[in-house]
Protein backbone atom coordinates (compact mmCIF):
# COMPACT_ATOMS: atom_id res chain seq x y z
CA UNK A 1 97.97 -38.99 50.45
CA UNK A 2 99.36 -42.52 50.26
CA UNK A 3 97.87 -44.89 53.72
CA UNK A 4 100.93 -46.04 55.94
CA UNK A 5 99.00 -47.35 58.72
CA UNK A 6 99.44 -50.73 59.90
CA UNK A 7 96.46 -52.10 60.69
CA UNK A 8 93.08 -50.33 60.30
CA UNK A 9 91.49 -47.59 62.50
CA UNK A 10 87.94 -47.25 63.43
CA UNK A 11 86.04 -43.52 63.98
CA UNK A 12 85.32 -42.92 67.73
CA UNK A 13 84.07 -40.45 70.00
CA UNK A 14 86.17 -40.98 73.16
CA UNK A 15 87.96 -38.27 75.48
CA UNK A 16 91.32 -39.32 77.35
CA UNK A 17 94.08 -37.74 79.24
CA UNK A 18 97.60 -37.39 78.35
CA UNK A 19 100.43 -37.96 80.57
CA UNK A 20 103.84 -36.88 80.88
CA UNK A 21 106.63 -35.00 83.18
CA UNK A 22 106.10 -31.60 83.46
CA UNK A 23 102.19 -31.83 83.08
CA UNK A 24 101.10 -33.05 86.75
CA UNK A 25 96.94 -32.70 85.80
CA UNK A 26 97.64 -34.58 82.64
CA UNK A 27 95.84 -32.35 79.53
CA UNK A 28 92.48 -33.64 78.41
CA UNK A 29 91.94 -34.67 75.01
CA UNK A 30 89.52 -36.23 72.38
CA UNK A 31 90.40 -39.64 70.66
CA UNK A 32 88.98 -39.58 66.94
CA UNK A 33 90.06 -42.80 65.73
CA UNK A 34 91.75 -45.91 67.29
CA UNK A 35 93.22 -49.46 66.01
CA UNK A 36 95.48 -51.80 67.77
CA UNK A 37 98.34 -50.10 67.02
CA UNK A 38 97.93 -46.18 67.27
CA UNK A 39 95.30 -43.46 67.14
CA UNK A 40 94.59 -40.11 66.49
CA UNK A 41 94.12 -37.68 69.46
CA UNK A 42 92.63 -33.75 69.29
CA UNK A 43 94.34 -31.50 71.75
CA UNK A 44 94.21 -28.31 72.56
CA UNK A 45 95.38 -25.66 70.30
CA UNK A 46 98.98 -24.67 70.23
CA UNK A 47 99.22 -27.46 72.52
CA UNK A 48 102.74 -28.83 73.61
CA UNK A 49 102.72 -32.17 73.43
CA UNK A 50 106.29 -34.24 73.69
CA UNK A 51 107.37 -37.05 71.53
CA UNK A 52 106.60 -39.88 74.25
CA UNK A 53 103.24 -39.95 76.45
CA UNK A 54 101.11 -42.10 78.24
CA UNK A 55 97.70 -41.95 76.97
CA UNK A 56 94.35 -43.03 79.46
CA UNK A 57 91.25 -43.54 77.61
CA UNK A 58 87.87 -42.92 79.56
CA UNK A 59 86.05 -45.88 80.82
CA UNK A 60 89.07 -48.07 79.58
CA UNK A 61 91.35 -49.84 82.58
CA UNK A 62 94.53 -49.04 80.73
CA UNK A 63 97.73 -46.76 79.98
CA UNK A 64 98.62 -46.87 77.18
CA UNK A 65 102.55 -45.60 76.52
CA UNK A 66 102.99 -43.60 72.89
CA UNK A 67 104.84 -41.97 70.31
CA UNK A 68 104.07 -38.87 68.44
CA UNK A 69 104.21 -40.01 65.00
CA UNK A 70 102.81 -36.73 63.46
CA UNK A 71 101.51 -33.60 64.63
CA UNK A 72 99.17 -31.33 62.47
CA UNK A 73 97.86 -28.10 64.25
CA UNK A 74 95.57 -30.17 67.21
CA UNK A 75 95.64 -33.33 65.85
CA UNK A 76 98.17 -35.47 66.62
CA UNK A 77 98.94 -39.41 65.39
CA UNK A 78 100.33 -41.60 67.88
CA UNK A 79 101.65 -44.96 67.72
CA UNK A 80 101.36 -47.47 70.58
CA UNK A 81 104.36 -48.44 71.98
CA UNK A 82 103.72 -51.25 74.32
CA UNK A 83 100.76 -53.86 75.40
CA UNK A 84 98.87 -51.51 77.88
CA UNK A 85 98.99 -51.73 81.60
CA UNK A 86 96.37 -51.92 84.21
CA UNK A 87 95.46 -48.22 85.43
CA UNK A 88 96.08 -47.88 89.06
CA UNK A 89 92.97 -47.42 91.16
């Protein structure tokens, strides 16, 4: 598989919350890998995710807005779209 990534990820251990209309909770997920541009996120199986989210990382003061870039069974690879924003308190 040929690398297409902009910039270079590194492995973590995180869990976050994805955000969008239709899911007022938000659905919990785990972030495997992260760079400045994108990550990749482990959701729940069968798990309907749209093609633009907000994503909040744990212990991070941020939102981060994203796109779906791929989708593969629960993992999914997401490209930032913006600088993040301040999470409201």
């Amino acid at each position: 598989m040929q690398e297409t990534r902009k910039t270079d990820r590194y492995l973590t251990l995180r869990t976050g919350k994805i955000s969008f209309p239709g899911a007022p909770n938000g659905m919990d997920c785990a972030v495997l890998n992260v760079s400045r541009t994108g990550a990749c996120l482990l959701v729940p199986a069968n798990a309907a995710v749209p093609d633009q989210f907000d994503l909040t990382i744990d212990h991070e003061r941020a939102v981060r807005s994203c796109r779906r870039v791929w989708h593969d069974g629960s993992r999914i690879g997401l490209e930032f779209l913006a600088v993040p924003t301040p999470k409201k308190v």
